[in-house]
PDB file of N, CA and C in Angstrom:
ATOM      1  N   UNK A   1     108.239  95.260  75.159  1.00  0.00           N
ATOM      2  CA  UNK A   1     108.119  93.970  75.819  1.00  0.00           C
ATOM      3  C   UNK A   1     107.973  94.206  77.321  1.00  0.00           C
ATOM      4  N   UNK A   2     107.356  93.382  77.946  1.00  0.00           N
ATOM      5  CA  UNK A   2     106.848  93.754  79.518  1.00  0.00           C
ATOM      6  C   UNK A   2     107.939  93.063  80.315  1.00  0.00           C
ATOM      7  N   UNK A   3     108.234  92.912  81.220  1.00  0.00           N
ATOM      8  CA  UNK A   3     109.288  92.203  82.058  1.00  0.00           C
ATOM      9  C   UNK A   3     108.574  92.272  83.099  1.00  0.00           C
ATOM     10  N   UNK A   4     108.261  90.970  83.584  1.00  0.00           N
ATOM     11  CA  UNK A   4     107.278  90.601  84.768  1.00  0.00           C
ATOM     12  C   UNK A   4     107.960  91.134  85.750  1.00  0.00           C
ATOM     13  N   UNK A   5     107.648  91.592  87.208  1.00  0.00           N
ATOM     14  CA  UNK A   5     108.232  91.699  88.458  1.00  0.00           C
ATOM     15  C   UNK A   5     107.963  90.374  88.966  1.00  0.00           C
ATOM     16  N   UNK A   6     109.211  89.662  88.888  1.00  0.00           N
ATOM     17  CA  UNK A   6     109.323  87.978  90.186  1.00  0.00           C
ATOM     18  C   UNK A   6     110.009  88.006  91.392  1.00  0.00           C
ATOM     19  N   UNK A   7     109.333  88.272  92.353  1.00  0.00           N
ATOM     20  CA  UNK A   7     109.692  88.770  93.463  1.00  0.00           C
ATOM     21  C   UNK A   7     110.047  86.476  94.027  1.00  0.00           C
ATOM     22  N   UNK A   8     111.366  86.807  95.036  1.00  0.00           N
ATOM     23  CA  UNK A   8     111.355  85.597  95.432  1.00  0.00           C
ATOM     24  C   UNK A   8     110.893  85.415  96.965  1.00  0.00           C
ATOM     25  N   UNK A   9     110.449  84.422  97.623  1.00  0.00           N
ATOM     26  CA  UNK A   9     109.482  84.079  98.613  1.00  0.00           C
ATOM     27  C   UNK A   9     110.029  85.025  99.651  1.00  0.00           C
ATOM     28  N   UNK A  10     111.481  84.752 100.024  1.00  0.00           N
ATOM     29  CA  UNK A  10     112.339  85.405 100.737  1.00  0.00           C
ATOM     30  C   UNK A  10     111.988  87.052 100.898  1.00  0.00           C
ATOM     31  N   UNK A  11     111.939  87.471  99.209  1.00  0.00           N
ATOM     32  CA  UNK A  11     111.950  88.830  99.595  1.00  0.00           C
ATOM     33  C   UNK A  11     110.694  89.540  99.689  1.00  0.00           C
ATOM     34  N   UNK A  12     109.718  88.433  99.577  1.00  0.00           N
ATOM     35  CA  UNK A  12     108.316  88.832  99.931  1.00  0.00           C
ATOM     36  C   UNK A  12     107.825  88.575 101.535  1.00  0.00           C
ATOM     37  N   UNK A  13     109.011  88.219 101.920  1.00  0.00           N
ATOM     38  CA  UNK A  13     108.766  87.811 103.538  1.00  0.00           C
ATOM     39  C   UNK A  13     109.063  89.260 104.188  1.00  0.00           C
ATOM     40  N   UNK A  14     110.308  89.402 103.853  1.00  0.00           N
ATOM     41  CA  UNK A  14     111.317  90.820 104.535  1.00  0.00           C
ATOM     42  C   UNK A  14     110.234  92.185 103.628  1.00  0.00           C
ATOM     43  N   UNK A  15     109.453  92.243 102.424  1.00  0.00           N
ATOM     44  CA  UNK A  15     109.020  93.645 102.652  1.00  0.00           C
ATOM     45  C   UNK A  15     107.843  93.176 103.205  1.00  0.00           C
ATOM     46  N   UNK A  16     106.756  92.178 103.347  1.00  0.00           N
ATOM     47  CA  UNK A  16     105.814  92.153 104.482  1.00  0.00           C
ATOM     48  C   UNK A  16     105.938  92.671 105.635  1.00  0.00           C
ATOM     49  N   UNK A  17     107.082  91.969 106.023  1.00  0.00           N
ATOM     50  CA  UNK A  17     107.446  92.611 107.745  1.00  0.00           C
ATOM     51  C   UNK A  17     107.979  93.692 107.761  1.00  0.00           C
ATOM     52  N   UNK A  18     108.888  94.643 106.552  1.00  0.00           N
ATOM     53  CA  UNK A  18     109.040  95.856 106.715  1.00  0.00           C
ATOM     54  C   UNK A  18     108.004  96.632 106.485  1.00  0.00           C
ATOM     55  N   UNK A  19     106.726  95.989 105.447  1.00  0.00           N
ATOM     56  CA  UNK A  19     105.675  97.399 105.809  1.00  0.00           C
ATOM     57  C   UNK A  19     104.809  97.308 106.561  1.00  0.00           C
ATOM     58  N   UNK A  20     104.596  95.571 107.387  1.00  0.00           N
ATOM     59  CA  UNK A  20     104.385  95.655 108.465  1.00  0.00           C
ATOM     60  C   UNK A  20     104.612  96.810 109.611  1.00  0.00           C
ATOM     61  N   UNK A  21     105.601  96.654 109.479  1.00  0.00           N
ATOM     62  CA  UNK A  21     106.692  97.403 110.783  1.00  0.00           C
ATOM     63  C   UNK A  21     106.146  99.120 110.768  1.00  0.00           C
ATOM     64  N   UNK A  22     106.077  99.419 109.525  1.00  0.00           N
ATOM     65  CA  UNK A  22     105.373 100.665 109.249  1.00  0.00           C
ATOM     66  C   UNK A  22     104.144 101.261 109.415  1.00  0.00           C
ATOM     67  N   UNK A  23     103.301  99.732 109.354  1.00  0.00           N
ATOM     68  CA  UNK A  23     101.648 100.451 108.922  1.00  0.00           C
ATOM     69  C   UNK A  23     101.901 100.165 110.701  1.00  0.00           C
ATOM     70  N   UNK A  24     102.256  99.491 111.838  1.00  0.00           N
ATOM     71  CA  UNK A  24     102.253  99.132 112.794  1.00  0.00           C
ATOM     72  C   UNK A  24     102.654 100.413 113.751  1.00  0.00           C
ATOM     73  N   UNK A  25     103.859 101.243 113.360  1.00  0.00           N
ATOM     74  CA  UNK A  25     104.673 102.035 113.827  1.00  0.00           C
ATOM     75  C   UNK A  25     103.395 103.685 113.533  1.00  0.00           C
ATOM     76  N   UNK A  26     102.735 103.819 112.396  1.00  0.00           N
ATOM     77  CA  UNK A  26     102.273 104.839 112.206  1.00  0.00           C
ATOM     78  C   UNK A  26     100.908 104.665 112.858  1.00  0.00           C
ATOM     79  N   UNK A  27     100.291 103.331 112.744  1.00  0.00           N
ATOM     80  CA  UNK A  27      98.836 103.531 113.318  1.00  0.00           C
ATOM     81  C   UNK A  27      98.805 103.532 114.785  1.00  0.00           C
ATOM     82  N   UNK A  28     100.216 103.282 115.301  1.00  0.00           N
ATOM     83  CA  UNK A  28     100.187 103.363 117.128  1.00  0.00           C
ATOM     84  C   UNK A  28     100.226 104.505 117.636  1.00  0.00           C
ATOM     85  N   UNK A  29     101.494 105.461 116.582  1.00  0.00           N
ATOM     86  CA  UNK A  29     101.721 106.656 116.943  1.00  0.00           C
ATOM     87  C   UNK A  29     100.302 107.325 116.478  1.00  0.00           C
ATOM     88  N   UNK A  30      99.777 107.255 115.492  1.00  0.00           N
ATOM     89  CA  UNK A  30      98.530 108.293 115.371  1.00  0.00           C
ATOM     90  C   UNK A  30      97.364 108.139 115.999  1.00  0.00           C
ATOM     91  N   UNK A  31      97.094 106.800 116.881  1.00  0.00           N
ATOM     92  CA  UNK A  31      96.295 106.568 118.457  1.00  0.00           C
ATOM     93  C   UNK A  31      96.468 106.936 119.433  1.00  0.00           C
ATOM     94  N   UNK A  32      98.118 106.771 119.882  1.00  0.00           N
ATOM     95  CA  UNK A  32      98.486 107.645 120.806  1.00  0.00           C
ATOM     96  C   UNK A  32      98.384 108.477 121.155  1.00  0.00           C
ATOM     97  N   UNK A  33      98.571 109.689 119.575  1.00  0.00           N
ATOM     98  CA  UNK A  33      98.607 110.953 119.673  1.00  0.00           C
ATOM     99  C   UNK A  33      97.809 111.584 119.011  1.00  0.00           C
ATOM    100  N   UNK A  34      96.613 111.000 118.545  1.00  0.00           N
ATOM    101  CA  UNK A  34      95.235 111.506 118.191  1.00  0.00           C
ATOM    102  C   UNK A  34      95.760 112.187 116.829  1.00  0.00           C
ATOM    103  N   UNK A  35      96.606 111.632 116.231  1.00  0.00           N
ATOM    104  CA  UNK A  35      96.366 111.796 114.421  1.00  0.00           C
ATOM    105  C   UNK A  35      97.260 112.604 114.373  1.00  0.00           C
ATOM    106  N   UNK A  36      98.484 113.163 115.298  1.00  0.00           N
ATOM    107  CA  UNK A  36      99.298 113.953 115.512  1.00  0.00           C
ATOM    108  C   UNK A  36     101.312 113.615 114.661  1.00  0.00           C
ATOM    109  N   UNK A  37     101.671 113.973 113.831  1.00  0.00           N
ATOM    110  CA  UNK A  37     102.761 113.824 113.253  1.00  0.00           C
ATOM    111  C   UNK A  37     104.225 113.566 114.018  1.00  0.00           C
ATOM    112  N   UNK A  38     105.134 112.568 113.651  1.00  0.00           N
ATOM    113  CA  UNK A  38     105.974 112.261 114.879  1.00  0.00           C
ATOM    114  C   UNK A  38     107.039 113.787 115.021  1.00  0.00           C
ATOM    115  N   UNK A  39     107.892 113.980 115.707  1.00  0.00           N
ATOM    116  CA  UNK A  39     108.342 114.683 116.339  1.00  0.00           C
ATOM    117  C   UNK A  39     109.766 114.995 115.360  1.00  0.00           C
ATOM    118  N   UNK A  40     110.251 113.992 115.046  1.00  0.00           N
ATOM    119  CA  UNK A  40     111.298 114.191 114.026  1.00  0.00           C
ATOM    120  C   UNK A  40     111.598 112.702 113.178  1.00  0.00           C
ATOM    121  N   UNK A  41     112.436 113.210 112.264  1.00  0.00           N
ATOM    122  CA  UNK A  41     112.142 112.103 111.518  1.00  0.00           C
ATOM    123  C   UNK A  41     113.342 110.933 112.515  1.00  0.00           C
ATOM    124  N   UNK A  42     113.809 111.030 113.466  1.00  0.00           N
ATOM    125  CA  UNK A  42     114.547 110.097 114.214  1.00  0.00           C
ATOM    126  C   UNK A  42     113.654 109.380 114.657  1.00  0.00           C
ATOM    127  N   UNK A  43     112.731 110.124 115.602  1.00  0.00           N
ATOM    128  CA  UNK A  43     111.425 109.421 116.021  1.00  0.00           C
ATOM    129  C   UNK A  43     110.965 108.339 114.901  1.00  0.00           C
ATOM    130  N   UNK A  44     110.416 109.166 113.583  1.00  0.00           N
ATOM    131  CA  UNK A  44     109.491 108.085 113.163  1.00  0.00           C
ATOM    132  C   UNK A  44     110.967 106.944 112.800  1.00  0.00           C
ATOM    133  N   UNK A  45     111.981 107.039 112.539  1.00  0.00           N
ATOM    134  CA  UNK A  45     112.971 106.025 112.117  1.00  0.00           C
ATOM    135  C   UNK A  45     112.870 104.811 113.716  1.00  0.00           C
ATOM    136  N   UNK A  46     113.191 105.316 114.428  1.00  0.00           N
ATOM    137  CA  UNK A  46     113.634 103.965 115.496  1.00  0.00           C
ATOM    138  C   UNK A  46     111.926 103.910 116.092  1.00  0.00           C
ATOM    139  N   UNK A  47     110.877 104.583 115.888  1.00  0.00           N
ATOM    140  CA  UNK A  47     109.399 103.842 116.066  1.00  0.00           C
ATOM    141  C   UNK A  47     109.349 102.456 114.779  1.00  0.00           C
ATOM    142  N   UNK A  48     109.495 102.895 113.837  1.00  0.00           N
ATOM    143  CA  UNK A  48     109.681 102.003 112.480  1.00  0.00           C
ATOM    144  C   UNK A  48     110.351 100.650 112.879  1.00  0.00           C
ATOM    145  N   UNK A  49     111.993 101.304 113.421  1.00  0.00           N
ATOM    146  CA  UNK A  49     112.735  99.687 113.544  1.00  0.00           C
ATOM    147  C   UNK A  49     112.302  98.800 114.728  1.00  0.00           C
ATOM    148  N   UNK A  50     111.553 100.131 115.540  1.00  0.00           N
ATOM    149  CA  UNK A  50     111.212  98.822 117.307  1.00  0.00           C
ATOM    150  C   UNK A  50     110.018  97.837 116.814  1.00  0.00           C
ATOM    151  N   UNK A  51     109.357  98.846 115.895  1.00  0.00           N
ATOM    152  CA  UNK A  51     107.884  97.363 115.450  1.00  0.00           C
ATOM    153  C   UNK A  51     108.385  96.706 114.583  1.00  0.00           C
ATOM    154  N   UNK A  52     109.117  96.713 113.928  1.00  0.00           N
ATOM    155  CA  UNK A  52     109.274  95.862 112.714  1.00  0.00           C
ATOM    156  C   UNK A  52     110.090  95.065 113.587  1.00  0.00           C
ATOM    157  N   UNK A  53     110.982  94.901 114.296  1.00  0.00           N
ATOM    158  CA  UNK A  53     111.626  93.921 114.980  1.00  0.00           C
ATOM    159  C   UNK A  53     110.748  93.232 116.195  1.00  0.00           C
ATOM    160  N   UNK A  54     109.219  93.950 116.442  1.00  0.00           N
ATOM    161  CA  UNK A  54     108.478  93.901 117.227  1.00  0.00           C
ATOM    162  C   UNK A  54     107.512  92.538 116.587  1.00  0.00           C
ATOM    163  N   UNK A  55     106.863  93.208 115.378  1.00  0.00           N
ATOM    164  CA  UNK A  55     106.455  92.240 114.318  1.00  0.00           C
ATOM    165  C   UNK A  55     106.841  90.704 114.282  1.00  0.00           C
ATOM    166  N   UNK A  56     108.307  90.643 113.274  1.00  0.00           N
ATOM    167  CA  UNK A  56     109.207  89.639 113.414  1.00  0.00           C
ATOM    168  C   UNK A  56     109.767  88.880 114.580  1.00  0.00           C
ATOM    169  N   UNK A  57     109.467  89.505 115.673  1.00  0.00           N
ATOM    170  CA  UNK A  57     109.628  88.386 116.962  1.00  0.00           C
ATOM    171  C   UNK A  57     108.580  87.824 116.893  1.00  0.00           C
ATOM    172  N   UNK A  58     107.584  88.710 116.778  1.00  0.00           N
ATOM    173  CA  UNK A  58     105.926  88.074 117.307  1.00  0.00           C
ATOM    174  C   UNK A  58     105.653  86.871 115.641  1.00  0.00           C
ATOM    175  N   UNK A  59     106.107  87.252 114.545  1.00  0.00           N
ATOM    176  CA  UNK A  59     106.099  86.156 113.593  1.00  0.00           C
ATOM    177  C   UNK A  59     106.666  85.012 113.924  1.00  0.00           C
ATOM    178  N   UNK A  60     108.107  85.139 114.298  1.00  0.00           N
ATOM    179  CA  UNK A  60     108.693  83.730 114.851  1.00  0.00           C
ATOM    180  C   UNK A  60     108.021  82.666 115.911  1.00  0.00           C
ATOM    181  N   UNK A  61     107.621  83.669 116.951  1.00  0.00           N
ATOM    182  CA  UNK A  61     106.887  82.947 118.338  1.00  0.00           C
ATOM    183  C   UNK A  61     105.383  82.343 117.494  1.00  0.00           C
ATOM    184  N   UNK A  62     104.576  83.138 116.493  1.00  0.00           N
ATOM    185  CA  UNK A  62     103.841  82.023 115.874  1.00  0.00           C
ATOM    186  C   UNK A  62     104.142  81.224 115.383  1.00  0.00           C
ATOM    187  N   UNK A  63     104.881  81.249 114.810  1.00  0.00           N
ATOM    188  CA  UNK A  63     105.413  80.053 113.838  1.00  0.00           C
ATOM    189  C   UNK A  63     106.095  78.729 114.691  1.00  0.00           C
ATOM    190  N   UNK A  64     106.697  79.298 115.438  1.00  0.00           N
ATOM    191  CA  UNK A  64     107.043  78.374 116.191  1.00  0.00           C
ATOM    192  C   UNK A  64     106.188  77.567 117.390  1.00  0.00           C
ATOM    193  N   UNK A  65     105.085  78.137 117.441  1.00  0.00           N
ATOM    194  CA  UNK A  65     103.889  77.400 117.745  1.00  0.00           C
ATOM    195  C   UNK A  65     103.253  76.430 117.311  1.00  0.00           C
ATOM    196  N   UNK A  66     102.953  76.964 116.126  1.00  0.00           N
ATOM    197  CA  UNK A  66     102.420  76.617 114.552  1.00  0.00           C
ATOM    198  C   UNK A  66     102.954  75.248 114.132  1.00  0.00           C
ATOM    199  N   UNK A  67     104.306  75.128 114.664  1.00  0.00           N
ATOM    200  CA  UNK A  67     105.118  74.238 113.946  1.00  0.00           C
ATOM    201  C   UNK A  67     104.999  72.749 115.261  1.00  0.00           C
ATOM    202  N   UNK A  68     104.731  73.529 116.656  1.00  0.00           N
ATOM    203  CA  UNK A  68     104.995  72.839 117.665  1.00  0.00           C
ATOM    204  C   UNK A  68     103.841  71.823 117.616  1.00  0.00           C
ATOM    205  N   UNK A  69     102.708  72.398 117.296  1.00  0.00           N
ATOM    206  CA  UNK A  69     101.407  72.096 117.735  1.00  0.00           C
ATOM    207  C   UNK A  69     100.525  71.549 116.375  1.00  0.00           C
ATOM    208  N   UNK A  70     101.414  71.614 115.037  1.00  0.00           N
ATOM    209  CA  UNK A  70     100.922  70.906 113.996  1.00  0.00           C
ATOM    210  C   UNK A  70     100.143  69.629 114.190  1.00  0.00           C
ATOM    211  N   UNK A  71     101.183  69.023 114.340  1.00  0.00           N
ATOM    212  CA  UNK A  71     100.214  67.598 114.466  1.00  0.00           C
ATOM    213  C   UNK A  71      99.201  67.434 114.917  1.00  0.00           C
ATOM    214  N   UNK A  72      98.818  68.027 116.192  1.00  0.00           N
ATOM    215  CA  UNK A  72      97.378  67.602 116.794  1.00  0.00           C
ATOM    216  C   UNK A  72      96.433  68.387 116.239  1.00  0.00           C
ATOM    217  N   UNK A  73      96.785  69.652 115.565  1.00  0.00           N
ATOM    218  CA  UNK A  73      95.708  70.013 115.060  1.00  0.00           C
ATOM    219  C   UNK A  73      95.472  69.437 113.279  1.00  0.00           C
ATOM    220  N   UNK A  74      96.536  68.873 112.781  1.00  0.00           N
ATOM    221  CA  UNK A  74      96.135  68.116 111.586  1.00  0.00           C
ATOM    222  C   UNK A  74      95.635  66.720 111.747  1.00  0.00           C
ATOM    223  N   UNK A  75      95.917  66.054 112.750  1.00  0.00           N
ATOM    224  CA  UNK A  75      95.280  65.107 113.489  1.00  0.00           C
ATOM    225  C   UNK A  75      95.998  64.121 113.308  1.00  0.00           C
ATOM    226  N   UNK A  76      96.946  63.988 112.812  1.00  0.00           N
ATOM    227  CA  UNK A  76      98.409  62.426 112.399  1.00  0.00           C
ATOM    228  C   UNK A  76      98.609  62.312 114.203  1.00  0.00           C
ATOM    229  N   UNK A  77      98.355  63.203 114.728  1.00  0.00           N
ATOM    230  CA  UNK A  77      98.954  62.561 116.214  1.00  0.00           C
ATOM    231  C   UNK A  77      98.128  61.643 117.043  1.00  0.00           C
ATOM    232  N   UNK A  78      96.843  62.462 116.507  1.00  0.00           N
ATOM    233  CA  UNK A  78      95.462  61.691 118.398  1.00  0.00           C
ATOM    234  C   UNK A  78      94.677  60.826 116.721  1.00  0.00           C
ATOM    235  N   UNK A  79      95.319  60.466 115.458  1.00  0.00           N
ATOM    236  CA  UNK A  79      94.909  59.447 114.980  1.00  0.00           C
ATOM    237  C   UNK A  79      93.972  58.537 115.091  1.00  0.00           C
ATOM    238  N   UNK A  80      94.749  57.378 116.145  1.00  0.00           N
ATOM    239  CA  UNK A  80      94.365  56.548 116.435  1.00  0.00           C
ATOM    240  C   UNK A  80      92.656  56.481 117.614  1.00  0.00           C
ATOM    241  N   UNK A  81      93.177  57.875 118.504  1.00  0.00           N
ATOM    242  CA  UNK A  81      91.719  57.729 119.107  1.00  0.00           C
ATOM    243  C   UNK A  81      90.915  58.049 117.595  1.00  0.00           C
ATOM    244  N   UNK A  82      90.955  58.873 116.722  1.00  0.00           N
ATOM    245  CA  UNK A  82      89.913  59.231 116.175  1.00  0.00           C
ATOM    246  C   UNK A  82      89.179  58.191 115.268  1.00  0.00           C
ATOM    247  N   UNK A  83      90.020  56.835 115.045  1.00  0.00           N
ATOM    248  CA  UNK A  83      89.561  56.003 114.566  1.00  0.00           C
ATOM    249  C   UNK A  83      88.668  55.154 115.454  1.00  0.00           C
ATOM    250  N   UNK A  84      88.996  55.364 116.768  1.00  0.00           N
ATOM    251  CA  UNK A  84      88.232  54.218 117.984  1.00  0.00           C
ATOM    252  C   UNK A  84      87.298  55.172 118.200  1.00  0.00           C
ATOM    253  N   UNK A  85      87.231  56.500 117.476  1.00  0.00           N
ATOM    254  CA  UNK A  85      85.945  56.834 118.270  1.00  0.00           C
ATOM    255  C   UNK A  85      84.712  57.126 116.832  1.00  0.00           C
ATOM    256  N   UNK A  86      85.307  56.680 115.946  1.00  0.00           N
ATOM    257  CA  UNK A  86      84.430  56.658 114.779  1.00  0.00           C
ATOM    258  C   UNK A  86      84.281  55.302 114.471  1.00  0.00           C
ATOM    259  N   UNK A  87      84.356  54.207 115.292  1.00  0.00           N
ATOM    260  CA  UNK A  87      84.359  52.669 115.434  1.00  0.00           C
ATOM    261  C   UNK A  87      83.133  52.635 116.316  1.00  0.00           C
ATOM    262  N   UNK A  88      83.507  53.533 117.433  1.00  0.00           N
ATOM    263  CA  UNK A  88      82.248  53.391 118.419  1.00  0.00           C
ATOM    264  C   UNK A  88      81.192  54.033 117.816  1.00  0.00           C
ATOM    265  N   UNK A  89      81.119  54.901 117.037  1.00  0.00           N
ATOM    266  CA  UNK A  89      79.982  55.642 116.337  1.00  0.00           C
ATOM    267  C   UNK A  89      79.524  55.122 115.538  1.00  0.00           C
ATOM    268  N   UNK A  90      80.268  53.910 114.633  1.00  0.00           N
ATOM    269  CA  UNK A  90      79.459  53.282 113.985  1.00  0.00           C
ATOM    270  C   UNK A  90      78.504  52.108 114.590  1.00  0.00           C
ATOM    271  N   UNK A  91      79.005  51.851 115.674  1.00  0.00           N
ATOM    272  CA  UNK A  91      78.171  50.623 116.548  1.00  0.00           C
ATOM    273  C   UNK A  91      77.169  50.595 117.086  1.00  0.00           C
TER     274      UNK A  91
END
């Protein structure tokens, strides 16, 4: 019998941003250092935790944009012009 993997939203948030944090942490260091292997594995550990906490700030500050600036870009806010100006377009 198969037993599905049901991952819940939550924990599909936290390993995004942890392999975020990774593919982020390895493709900087191997630009930096022209494809060059980190130095010890301490290195690659706290390169890992500074982006992934690097990541997750920069997720929040969108989101919290996202959230600020909803309305006008779904349009419930400037509404009303958009009806006076599809009034004048029909005239």
């Amino acid at each position: 019998m198969k037993y599905p993997l049901h991952w819940e939203p939550e924990s599909k948030v936290f390993a995004l941003l942890v392999v975020t944090g990774l593919v982020v942490s390895w493709v900087r260091q191997f630009l930096a250092h022209h494809w060059k292997s980190f130095a010890s594995w301490e290195d690659f550990f706290i390169s890992w935790l500074v982006h992934t906490v690097a990541v997750g700030l920069l997720a929040v500050f969108a989101g919290a944009v996202i959230l600020r600036t909803q309305n006008f870009f779904v349009g419930s806010e400037h509404e009303e012009n958009y009806t006076k100006k599809q009034r004048f377009m029909s005239s």
